[in-house]
PDB file of N, CA and C in Angstrom:
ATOM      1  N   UNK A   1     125.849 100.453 138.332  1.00  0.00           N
ATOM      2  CA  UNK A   1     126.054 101.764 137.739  1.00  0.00           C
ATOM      3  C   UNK A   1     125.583 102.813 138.750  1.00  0.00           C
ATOM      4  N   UNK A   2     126.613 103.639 138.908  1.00  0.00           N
ATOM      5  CA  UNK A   2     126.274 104.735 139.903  1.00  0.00           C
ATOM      6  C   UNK A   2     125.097 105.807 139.626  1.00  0.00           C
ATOM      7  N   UNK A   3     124.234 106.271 140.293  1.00  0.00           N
ATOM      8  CA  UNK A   3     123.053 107.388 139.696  1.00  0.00           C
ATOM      9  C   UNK A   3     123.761 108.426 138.943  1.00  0.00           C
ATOM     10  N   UNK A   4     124.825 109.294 139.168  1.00  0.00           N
ATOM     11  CA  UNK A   4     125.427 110.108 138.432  1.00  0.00           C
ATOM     12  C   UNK A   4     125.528 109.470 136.568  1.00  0.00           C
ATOM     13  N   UNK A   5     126.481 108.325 136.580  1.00  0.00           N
ATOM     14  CA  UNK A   5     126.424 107.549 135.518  1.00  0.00           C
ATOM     15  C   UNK A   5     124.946 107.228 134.604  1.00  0.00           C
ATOM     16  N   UNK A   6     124.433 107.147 135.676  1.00  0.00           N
ATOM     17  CA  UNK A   6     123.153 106.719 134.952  1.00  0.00           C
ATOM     18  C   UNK A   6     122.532 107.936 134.468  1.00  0.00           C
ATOM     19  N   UNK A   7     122.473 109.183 134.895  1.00  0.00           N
ATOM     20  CA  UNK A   7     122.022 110.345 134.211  1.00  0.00           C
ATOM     21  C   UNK A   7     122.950 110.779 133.431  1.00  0.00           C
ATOM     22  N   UNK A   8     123.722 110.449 133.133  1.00  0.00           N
ATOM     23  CA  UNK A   8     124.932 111.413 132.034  1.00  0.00           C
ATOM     24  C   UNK A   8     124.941 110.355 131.435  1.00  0.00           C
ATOM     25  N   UNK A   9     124.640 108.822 131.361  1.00  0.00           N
ATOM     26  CA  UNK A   9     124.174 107.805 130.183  1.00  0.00           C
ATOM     27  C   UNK A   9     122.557 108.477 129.390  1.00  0.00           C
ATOM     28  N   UNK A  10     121.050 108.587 130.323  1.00  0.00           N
ATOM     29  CA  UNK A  10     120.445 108.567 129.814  1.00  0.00           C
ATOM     30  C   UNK A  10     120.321 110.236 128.898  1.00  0.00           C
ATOM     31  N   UNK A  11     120.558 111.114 129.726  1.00  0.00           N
ATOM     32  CA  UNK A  11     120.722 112.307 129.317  1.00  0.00           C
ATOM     33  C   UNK A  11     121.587 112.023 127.510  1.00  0.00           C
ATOM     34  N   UNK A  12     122.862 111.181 127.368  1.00  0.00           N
ATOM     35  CA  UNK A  12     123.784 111.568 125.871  1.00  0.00           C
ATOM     36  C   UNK A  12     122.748 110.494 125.164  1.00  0.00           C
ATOM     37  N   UNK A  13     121.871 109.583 125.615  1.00  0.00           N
ATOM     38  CA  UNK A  13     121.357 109.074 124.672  1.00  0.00           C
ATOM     39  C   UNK A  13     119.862 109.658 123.910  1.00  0.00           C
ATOM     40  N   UNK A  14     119.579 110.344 125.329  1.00  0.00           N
ATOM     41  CA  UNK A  14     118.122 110.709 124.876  1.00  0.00           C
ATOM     42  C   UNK A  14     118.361 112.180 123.589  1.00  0.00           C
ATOM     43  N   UNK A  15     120.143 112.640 124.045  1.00  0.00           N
ATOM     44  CA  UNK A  15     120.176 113.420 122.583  1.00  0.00           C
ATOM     45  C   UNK A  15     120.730 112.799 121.408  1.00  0.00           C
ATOM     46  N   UNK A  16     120.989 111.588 121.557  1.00  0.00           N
ATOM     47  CA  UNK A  16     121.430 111.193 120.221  1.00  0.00           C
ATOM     48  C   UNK A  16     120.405 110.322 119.261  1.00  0.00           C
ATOM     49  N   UNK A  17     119.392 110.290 120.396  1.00  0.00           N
ATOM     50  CA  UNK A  17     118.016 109.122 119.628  1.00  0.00           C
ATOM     51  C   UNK A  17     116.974 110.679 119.649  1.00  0.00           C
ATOM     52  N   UNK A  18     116.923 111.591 119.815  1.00  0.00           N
ATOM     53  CA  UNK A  18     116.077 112.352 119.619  1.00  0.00           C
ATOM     54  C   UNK A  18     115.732 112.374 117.786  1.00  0.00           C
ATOM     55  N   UNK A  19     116.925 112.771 117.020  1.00  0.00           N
ATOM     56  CA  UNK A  19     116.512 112.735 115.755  1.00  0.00           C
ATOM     57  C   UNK A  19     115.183 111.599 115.091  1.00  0.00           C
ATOM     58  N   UNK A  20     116.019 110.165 115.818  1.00  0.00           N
ATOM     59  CA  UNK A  20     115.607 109.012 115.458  1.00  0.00           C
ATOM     60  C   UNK A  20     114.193 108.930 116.146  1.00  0.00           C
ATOM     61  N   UNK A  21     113.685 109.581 117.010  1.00  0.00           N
ATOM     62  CA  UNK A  21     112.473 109.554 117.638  1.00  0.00           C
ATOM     63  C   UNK A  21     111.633 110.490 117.013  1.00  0.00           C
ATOM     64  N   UNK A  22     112.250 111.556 116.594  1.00  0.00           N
ATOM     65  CA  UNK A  22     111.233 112.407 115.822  1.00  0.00           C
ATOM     66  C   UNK A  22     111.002 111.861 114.424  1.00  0.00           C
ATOM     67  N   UNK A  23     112.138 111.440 113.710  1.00  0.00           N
ATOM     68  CA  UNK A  23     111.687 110.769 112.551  1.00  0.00           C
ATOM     69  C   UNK A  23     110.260 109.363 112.238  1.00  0.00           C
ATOM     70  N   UNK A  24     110.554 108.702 114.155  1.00  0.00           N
ATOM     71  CA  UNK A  24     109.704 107.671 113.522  1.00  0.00           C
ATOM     72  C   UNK A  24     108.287 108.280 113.749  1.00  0.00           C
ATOM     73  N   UNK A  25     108.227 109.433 114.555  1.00  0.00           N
ATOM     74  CA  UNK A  25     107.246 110.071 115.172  1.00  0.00           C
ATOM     75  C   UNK A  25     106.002 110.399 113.605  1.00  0.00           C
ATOM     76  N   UNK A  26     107.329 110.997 113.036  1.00  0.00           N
ATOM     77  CA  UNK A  26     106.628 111.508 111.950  1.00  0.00           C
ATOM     78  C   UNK A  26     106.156 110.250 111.001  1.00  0.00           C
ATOM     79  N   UNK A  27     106.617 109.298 110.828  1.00  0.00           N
ATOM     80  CA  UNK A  27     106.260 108.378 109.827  1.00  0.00           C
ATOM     81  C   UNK A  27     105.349 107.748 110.224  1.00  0.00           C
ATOM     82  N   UNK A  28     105.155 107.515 111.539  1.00  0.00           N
ATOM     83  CA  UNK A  28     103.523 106.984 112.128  1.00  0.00           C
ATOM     84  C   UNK A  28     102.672 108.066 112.139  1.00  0.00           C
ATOM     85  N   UNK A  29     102.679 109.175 112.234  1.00  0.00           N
ATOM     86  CA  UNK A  29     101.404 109.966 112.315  1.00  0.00           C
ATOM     87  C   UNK A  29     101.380 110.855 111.005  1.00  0.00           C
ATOM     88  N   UNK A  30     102.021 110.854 110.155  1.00  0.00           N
ATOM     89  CA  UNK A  30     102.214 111.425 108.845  1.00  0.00           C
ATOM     90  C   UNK A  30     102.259 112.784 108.849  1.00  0.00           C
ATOM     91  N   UNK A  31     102.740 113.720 109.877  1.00  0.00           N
ATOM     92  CA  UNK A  31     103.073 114.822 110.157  1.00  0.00           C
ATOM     93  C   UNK A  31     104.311 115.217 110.357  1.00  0.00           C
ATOM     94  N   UNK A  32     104.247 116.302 109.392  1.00  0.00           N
ATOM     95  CA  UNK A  32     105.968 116.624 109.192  1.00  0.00           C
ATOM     96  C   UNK A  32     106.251 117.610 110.446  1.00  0.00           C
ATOM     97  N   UNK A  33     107.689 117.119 111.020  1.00  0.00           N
ATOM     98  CA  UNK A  33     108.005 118.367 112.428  1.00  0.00           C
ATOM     99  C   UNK A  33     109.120 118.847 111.649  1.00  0.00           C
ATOM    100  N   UNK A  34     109.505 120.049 112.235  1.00  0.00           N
ATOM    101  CA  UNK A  34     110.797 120.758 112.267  1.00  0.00           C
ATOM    102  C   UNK A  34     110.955 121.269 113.624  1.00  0.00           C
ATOM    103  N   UNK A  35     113.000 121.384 113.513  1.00  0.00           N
ATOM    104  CA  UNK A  35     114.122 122.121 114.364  1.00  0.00           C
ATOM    105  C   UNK A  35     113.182 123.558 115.082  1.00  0.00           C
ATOM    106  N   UNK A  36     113.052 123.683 115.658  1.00  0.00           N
ATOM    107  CA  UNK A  36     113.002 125.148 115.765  1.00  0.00           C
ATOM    108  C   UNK A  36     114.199 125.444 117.199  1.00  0.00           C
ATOM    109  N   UNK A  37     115.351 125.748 117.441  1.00  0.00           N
ATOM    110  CA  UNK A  37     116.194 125.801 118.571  1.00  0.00           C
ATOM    111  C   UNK A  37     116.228 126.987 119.467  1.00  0.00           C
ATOM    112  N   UNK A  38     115.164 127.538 119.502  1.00  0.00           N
ATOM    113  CA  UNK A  38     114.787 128.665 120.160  1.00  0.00           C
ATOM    114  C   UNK A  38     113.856 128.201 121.566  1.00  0.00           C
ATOM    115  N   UNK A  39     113.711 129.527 122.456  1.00  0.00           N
ATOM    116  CA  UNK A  39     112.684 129.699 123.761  1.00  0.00           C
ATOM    117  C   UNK A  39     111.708 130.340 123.002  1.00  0.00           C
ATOM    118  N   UNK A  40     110.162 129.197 123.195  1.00  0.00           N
ATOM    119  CA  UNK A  40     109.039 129.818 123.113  1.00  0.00           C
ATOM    120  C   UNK A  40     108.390 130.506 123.993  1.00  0.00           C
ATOM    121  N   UNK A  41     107.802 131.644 123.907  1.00  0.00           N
ATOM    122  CA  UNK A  41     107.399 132.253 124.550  1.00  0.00           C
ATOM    123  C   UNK A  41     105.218 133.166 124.356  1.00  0.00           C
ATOM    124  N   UNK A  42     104.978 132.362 125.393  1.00  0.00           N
ATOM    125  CA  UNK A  42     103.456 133.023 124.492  1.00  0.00           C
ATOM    126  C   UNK A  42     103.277 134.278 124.469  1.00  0.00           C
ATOM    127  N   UNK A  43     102.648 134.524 123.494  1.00  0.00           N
ATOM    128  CA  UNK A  43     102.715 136.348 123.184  1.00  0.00           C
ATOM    129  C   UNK A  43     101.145 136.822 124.426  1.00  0.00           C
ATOM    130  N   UNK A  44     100.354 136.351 125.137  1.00  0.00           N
ATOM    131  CA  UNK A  44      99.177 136.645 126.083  1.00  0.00           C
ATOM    132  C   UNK A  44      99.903 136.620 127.539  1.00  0.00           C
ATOM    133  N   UNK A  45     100.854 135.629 127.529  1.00  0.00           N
ATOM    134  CA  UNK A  45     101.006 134.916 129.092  1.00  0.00           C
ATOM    135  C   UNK A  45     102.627 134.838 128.899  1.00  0.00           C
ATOM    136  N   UNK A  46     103.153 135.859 129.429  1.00  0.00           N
ATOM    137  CA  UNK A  46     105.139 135.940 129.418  1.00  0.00           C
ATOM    138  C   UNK A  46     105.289 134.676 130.253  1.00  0.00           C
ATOM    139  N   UNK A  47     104.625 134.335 131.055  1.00  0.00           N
ATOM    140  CA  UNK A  47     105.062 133.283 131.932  1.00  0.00           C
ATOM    141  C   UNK A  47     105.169 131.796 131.535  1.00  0.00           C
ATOM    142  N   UNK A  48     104.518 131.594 130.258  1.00  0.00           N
ATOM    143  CA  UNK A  48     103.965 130.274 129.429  1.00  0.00           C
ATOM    144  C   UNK A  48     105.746 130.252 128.700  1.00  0.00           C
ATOM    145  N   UNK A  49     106.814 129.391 129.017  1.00  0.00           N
ATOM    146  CA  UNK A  49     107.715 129.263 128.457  1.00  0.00           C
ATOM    147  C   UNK A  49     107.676 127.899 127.800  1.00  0.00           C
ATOM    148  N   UNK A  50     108.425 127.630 126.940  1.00  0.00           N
ATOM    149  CA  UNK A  50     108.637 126.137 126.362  1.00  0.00           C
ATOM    150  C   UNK A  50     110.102 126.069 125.491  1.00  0.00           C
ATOM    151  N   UNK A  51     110.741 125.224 125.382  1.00  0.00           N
ATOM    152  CA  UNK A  51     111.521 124.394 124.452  1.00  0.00           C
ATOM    153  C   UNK A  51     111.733 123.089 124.274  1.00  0.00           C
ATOM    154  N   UNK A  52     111.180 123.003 123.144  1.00  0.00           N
ATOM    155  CA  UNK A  52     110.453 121.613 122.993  1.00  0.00           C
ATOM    156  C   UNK A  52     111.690 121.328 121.555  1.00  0.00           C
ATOM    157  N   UNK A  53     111.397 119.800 121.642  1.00  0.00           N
ATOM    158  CA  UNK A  53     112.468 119.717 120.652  1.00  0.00           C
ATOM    159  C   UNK A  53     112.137 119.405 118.883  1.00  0.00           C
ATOM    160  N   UNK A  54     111.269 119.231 118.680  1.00  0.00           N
ATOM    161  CA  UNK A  54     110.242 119.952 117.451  1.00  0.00           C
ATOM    162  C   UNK A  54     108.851 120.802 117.864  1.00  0.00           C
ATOM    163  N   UNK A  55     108.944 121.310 116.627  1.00  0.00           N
ATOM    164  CA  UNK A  55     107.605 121.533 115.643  1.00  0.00           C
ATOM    165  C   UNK A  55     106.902 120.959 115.121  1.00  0.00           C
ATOM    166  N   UNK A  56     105.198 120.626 114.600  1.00  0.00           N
ATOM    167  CA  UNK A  56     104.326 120.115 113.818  1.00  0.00           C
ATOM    168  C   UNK A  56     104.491 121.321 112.993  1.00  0.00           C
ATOM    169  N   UNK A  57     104.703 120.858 111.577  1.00  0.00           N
ATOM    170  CA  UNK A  57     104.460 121.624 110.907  1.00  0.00           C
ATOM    171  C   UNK A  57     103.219 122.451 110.544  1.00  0.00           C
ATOM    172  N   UNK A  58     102.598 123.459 110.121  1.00  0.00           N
ATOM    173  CA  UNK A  58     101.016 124.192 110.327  1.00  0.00           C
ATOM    174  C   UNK A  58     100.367 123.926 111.898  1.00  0.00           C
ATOM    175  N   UNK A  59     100.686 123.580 112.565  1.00  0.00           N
ATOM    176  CA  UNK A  59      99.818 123.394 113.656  1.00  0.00           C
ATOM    177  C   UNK A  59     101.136 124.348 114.872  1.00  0.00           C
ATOM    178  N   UNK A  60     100.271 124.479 115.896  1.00  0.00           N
ATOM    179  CA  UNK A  60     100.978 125.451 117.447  1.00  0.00           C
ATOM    180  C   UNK A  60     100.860 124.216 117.938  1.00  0.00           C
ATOM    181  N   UNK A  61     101.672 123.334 117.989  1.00  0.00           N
ATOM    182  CA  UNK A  61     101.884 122.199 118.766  1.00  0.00           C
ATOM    183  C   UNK A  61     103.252 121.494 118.601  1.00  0.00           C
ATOM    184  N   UNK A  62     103.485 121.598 119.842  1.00  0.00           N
ATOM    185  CA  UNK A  62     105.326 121.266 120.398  1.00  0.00           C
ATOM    186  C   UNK A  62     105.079 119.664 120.061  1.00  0.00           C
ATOM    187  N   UNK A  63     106.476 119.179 120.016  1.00  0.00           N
ATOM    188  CA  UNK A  63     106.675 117.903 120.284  1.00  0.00           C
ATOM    189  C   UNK A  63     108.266 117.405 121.246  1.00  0.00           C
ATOM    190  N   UNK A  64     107.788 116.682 122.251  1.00  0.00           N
ATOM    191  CA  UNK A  64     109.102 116.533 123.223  1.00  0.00           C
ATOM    192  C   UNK A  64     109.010 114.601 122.687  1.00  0.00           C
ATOM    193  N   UNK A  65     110.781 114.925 122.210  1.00  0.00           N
ATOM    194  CA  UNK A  65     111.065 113.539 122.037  1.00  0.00           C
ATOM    195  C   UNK A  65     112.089 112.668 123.010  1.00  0.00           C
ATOM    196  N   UNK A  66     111.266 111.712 123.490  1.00  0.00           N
ATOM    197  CA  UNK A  66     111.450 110.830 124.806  1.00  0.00           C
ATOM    198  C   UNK A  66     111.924 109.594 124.519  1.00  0.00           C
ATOM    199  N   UNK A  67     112.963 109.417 125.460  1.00  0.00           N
ATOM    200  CA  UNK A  67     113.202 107.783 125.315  1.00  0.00           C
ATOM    201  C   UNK A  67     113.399 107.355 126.809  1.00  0.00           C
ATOM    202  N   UNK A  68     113.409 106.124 127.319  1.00  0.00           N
ATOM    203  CA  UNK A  68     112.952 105.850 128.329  1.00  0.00           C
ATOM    204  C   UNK A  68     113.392 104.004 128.358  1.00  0.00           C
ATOM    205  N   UNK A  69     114.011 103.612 129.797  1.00  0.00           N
ATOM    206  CA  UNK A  69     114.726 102.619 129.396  1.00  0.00           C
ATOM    207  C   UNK A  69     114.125 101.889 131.025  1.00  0.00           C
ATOM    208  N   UNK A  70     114.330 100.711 130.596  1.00  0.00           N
ATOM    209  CA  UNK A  70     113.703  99.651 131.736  1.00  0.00           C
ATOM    210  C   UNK A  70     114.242  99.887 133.228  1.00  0.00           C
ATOM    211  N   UNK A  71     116.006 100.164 133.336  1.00  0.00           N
ATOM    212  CA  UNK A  71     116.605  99.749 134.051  1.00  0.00           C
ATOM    213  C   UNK A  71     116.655 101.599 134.763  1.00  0.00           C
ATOM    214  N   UNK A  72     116.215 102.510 133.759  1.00  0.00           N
ATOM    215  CA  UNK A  72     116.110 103.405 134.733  1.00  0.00           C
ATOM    216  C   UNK A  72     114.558 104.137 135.137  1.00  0.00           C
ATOM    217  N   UNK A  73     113.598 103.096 134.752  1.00  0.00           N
ATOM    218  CA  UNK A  73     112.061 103.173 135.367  1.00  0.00           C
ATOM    219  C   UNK A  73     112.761 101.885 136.860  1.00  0.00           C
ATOM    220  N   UNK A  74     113.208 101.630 137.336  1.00  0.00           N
ATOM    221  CA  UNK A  74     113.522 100.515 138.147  1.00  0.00           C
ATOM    222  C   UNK A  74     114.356 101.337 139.024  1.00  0.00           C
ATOM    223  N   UNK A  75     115.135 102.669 138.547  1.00  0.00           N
ATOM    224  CA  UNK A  75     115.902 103.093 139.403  1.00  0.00           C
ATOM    225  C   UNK A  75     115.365 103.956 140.627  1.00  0.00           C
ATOM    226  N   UNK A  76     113.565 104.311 140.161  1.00  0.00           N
ATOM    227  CA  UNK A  76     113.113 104.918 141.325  1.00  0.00           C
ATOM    228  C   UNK A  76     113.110 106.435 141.181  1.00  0.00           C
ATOM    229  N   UNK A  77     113.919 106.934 140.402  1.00  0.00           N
ATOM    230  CA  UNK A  77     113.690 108.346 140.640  1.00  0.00           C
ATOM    231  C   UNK A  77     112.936 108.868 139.735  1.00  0.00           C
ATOM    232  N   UNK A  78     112.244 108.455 138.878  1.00  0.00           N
ATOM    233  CA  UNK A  78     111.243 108.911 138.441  1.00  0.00           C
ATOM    234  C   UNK A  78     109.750 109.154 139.146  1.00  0.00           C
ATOM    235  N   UNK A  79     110.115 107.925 140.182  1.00  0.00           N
ATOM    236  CA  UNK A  79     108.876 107.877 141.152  1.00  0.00           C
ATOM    237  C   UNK A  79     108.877 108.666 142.148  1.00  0.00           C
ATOM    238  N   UNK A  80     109.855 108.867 142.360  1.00  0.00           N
ATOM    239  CA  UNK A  80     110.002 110.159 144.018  1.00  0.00           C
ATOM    240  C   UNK A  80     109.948 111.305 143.412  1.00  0.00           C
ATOM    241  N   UNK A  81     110.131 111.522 142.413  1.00  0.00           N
ATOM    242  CA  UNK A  81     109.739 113.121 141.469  1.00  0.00           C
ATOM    243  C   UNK A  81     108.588 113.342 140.815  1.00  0.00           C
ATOM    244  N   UNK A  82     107.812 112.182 141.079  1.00  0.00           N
ATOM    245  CA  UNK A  82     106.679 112.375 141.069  1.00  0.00           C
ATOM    246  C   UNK A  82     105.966 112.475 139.018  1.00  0.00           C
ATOM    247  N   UNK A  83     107.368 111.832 138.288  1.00  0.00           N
ATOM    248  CA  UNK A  83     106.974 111.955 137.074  1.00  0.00           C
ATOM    249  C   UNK A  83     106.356 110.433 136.665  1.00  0.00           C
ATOM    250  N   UNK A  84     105.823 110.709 135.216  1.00  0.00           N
ATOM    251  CA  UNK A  84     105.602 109.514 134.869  1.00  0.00           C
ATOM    252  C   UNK A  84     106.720 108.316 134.739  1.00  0.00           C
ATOM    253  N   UNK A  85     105.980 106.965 134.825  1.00  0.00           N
ATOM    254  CA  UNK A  85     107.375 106.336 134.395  1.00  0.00           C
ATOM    255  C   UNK A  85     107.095 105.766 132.446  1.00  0.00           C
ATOM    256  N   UNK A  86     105.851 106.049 132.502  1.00  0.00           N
ATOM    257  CA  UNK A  86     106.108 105.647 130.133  1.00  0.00           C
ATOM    258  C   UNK A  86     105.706 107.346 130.022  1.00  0.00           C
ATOM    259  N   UNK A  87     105.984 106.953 128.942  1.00  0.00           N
ATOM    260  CA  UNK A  87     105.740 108.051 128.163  1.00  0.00           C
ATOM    261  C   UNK A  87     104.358 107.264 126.618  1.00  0.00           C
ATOM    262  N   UNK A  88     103.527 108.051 126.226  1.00  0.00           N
ATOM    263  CA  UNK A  88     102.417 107.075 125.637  1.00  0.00           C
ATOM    264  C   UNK A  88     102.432 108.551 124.635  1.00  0.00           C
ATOM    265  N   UNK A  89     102.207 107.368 123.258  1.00  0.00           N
ATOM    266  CA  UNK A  89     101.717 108.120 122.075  1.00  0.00           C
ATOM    267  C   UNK A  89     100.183 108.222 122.179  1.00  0.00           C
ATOM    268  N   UNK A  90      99.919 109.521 122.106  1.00  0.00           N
ATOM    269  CA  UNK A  90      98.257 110.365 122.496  1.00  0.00           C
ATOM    270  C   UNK A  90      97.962 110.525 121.261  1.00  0.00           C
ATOM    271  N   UNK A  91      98.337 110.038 120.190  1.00  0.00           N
ATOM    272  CA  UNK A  91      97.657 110.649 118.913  1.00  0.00           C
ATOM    273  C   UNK A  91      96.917 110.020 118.539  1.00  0.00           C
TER     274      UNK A  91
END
């Protein structure tokens, strides 16, 4: 699979399992998120941007929902960009 392929694979999946990631998100930590489809912006610091793909409900805390697949932690470019290769539930 060509690298192009492989980002326009992981990219349509990571939006079609997003729902499914926030849902299980919520059923393990018993915190309800919501949609919000807007640019956050902090009202102290214009420069503090975010769009995150939920909300915690009552709480100022984003949630980015990740999915992440064997064959493209193996492809390397996560490592030359210097990102992580898991992603880990911190709660």
């Amino acid at each position: 699979m060509e690298k192009e392929d492989l980002q326009s694979e992981s990219a349509y999946f990571g939006n079609v399992l997003e729902e499914v990631v926030a849902k299980e998100f919520s059923k393990r930590t018993n915190l309800k998120v919501q949609c919000r489809n807007a640019i956050l912006q902090h009202p102290e610091y214009p420069w503090m941007i975010a769009n995150v793909d939920r909300l915690i409900v009552g709480e100022k805390i984003g949630l980015e929902c990740k999915v992440s697949s064997e064959y493209f932690e193996k492809s390397g470019d996560q490592k030359k960009e210097g990102e992580q290769k898991r992603y880990l539930n911190k709660s």
